[in-house]
C-alpha atoms as a PDB file:
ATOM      1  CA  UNK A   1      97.966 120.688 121.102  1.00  0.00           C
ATOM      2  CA  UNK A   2     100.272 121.204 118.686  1.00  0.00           C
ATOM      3  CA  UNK A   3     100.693 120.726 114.363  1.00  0.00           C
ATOM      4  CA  UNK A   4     103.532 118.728 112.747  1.00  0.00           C
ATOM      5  CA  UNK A   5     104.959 118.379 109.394  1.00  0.00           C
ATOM      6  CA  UNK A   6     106.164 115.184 110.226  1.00  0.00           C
ATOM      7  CA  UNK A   7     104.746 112.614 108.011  1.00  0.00           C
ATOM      8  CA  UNK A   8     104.153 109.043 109.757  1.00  0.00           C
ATOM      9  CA  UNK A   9     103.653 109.941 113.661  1.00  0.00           C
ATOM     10  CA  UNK A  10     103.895 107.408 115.606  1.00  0.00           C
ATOM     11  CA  UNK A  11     101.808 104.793 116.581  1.00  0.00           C
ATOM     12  CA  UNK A  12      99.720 105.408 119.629  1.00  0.00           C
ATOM     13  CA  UNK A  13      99.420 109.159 118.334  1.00  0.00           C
ATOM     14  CA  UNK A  14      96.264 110.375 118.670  1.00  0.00           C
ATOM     15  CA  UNK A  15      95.033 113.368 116.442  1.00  0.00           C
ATOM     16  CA  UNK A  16      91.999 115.407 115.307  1.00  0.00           C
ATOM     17  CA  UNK A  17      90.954 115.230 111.586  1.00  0.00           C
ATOM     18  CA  UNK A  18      89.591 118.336 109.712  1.00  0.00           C
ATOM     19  CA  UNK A  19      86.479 119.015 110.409  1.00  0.00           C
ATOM     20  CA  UNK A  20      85.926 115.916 112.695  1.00  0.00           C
ATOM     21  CA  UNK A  21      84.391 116.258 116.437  1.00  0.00           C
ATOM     22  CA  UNK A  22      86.254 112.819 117.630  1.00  0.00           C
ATOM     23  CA  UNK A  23      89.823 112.068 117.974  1.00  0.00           C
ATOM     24  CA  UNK A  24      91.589 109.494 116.418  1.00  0.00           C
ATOM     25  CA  UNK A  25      94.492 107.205 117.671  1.00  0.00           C
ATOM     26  CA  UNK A  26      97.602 106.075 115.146  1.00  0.00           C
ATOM     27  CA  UNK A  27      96.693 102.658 114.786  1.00  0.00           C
ATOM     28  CA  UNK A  28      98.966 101.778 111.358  1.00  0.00           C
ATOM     29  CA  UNK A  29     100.542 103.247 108.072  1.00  0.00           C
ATOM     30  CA  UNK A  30      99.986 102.930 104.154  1.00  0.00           C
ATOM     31  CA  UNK A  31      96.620 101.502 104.062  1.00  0.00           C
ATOM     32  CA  UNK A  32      95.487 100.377 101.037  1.00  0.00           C
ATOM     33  CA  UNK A  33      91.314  99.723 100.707  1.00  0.00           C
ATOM     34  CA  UNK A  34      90.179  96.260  99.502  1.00  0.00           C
ATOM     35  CA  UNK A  35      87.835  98.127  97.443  1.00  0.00           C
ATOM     36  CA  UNK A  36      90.052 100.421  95.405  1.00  0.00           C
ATOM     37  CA  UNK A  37      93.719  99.110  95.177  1.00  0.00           C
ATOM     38  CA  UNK A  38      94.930 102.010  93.536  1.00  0.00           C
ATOM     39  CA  UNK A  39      94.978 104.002  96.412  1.00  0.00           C
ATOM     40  CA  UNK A  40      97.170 104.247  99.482  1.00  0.00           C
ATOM     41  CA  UNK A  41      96.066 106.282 102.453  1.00  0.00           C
ATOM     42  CA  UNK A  42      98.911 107.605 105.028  1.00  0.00           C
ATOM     43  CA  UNK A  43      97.548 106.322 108.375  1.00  0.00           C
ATOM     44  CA  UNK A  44      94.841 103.866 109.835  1.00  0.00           C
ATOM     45  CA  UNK A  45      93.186 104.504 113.231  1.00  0.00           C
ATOM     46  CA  UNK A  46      90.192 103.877 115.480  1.00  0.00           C
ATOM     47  CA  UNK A  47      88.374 106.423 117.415  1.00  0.00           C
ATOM     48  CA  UNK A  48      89.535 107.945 120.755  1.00  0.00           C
ATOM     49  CA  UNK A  49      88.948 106.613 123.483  1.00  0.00           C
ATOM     50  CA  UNK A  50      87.413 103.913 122.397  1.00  0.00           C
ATOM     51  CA  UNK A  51      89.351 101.967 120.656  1.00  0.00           C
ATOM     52  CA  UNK A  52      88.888  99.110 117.604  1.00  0.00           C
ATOM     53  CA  UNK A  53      85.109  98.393 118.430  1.00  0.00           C
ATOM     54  CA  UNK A  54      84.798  96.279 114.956  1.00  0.00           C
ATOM     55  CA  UNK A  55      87.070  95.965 112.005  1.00  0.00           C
ATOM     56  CA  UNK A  56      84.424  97.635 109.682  1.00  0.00           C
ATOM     57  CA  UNK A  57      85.297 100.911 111.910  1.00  0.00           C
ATOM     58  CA  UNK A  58      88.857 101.240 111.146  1.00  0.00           C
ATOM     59  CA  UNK A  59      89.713 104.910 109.727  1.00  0.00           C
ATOM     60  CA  UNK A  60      91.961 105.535 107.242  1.00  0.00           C
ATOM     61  CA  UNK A  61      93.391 109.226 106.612  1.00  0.00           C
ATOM     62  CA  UNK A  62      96.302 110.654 105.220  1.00  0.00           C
ATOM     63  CA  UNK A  63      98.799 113.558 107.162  1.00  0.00           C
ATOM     64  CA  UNK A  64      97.391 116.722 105.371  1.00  0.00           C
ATOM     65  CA  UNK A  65      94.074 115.862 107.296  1.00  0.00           C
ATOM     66  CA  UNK A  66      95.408 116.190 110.307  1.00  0.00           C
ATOM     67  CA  UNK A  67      94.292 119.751 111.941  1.00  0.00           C
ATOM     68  CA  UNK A  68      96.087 118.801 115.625  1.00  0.00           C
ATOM     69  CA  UNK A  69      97.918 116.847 117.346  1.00  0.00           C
ATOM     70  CA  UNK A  70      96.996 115.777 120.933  1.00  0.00           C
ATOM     71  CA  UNK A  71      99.432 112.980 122.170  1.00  0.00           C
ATOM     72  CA  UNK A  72     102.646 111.857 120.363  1.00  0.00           C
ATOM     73  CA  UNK A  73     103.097 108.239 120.693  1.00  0.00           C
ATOM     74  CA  UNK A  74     106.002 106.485 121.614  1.00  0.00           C
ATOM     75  CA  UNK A  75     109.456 106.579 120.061  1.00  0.00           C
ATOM     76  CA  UNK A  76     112.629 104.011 120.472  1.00  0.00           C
ATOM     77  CA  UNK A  77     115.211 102.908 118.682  1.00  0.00           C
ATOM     78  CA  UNK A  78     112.743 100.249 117.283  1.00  0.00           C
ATOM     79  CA  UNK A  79     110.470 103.140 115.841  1.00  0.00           C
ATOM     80  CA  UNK A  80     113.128 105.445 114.161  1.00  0.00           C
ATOM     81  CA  UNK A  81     114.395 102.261 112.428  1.00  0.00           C
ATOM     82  CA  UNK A  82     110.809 101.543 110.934  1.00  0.00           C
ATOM     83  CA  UNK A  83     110.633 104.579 110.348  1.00  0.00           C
ATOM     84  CA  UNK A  84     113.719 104.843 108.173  1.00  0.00           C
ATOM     85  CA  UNK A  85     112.768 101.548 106.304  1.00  0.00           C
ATOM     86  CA  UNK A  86     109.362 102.791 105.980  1.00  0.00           C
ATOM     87  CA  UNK A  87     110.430 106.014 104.272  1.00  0.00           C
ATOM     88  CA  UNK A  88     113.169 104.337 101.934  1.00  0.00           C
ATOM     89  CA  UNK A  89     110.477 101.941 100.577  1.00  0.00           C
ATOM     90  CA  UNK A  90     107.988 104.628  99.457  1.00  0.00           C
ATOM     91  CA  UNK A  91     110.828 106.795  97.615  1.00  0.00           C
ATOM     92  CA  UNK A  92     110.974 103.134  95.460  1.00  0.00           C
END
């Protein structure tokens, strides 16, 4: 298990929250709630190892919450380029 400072893990990574007793998997990034639109949450995920069971279960966290890291997900070429993008539009 180990901690990162690197914001935006992959997808496929699956972590444990603060204070939570399940894990979570990576599922997506910048999640903004229909019900509050002023907000914009680092990651969505779904429990571990579960899976999406419904789309009313879909968690939505941001990197400071994260107290471990159990499995980094996969990285290519593909990745580091979103990645990259991702980052430049947020700094807008």
């Amino acid at each position: 298990m180990e901690q990162s400072n690197e914001k935006y893990l992959p997808v496929g990574s699956v972590v444990i929250l603060k204070g939570a007793t399940k894990k979570v998997m990576i599922t997506g990034f910048c999640i903004v709630p229909r019900d509050d639109q002023t907000k914009m949450f680092d990651y969505s995920g779904c429990l571990y190892p579960e899976g999406l069971l419904s789309s009313e279960e879909t968690a939505v966290f941001n990197h400071d919450q994260i107290e471990k890291i159990f499995f980094k997900g996969y990285v290519d070429e593909d990745e580091i380029k979103f990645k990259q993008k991702l980052k430049e539009e947020l700094q807008k």
